[in-house]
C-alpha atoms as a PDB file:
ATOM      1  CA  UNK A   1     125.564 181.613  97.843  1.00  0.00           C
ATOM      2  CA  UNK A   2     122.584 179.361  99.021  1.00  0.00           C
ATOM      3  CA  UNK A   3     119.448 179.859  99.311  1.00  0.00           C
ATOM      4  CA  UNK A   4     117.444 178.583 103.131  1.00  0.00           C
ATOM      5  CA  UNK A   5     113.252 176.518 102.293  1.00  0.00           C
ATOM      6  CA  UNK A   6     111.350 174.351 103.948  1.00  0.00           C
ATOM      7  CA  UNK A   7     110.166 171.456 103.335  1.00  0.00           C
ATOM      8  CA  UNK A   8     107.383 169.223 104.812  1.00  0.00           C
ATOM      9  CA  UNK A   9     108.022 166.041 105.210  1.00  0.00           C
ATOM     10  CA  UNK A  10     105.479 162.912 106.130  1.00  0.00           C
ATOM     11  CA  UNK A  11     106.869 161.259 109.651  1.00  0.00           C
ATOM     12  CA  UNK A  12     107.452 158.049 108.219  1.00  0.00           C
ATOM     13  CA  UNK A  13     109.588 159.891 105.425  1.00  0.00           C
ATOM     14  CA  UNK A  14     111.329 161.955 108.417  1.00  0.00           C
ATOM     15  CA  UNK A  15     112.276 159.273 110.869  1.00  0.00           C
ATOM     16  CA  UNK A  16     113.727 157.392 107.582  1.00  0.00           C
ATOM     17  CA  UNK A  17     115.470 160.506 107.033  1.00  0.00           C
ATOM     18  CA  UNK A  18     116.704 160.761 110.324  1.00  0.00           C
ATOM     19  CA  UNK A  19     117.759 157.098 110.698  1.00  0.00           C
ATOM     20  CA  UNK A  20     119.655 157.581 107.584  1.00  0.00           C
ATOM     21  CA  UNK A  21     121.601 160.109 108.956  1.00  0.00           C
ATOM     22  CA  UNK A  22     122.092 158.881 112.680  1.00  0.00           C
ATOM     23  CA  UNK A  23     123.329 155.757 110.482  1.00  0.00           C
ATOM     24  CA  UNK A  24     126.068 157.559 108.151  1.00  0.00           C
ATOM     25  CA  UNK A  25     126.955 160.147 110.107  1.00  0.00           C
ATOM     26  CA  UNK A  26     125.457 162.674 107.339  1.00  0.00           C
ATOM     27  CA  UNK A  27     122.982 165.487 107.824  1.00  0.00           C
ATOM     28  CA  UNK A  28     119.260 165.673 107.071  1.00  0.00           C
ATOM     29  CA  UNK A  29     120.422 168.702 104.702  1.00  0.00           C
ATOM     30  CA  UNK A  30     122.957 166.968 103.069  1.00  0.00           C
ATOM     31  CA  UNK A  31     120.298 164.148 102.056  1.00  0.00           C
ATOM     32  CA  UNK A  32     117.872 166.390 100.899  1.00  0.00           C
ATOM     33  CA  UNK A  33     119.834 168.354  98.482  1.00  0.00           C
ATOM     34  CA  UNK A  34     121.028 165.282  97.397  1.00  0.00           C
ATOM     35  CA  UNK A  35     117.838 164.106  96.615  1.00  0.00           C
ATOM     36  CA  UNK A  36     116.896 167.599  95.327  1.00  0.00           C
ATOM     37  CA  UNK A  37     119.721 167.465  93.122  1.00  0.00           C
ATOM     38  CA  UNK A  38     119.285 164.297  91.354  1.00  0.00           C
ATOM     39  CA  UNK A  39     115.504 164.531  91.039  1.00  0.00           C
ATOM     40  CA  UNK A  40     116.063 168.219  88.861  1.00  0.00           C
ATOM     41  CA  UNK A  41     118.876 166.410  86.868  1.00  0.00           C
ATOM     42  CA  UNK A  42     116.093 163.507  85.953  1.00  0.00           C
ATOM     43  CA  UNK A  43     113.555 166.274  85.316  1.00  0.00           C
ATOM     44  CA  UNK A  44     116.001 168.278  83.270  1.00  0.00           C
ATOM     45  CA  UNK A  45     117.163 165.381  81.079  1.00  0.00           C
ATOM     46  CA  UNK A  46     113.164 164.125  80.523  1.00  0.00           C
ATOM     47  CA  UNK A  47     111.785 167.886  79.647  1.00  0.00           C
ATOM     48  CA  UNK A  48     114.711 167.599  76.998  1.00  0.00           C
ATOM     49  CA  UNK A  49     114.356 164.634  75.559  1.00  0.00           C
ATOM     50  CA  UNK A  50     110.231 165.660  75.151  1.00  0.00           C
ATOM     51  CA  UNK A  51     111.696 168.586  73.803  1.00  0.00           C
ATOM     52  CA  UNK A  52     113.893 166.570  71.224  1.00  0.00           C
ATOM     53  CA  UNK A  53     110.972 164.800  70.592  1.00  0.00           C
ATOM     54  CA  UNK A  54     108.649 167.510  69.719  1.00  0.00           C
ATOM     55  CA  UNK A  55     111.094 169.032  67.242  1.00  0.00           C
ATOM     56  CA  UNK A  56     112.087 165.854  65.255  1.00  0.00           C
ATOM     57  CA  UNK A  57     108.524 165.223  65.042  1.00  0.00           C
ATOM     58  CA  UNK A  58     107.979 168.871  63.692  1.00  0.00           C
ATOM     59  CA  UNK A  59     111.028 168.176  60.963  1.00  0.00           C
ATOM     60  CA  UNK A  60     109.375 165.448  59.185  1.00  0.00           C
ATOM     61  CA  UNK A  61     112.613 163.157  59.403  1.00  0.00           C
ATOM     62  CA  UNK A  62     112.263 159.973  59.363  1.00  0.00           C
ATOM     63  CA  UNK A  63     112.372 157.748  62.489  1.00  0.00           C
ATOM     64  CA  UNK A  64     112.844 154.057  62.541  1.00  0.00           C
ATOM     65  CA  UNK A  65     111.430 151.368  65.081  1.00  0.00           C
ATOM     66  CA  UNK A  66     114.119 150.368  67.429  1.00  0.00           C
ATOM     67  CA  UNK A  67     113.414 146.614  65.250  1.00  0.00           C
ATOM     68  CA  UNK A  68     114.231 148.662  61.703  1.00  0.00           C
ATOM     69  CA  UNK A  69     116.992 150.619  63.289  1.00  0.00           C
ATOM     70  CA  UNK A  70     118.718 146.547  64.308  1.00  0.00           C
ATOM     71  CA  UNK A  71     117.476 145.146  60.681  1.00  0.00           C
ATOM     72  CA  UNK A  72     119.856 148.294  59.244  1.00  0.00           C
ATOM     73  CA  UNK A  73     122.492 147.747  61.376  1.00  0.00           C
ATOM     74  CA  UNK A  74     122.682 144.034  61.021  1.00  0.00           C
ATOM     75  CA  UNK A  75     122.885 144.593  56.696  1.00  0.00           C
ATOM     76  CA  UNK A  76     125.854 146.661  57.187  1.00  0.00           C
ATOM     77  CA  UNK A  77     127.907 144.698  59.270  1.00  0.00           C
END
């Protein structure tokens, strides 16, 4: 099932839009929800890694400089 919003859209942003689809043969929609789509996956991946963040922090583990983390690698090859 789907769901039917609305979005506003500047005119510049809308005639790009449109171009884009007159150009691939693609709808507006399809665009959109692509865009929609890919924007919640970046926003899901950065609220979890803040997350991640917020807990190690919280744990009192140690964390290493990306600079100590390649000094520790390089002594154990």
């Amino acid at each position: 099932m789907s769901k039917q919003t609305a979005v506003r859209l500047p005119d510049e942003t809308y005639a790009r839009l449109k171009a884009l689809s007159a150009r691939t043969g693609r709808t507006a929609t399809f665009y959109i929800r692509e865009a929609v789509e890919e924007h919640l996956r970046s926003m899901e991946d950065l609220y979890a890694a803040e997350q991640a963040m917020i807990e190690h922090r919280r744990s009192g583990e140690q964390s290493l400089s990306l600079d100590e983390l390649d000094a520790a690698l390089a002594r154990e090859d």
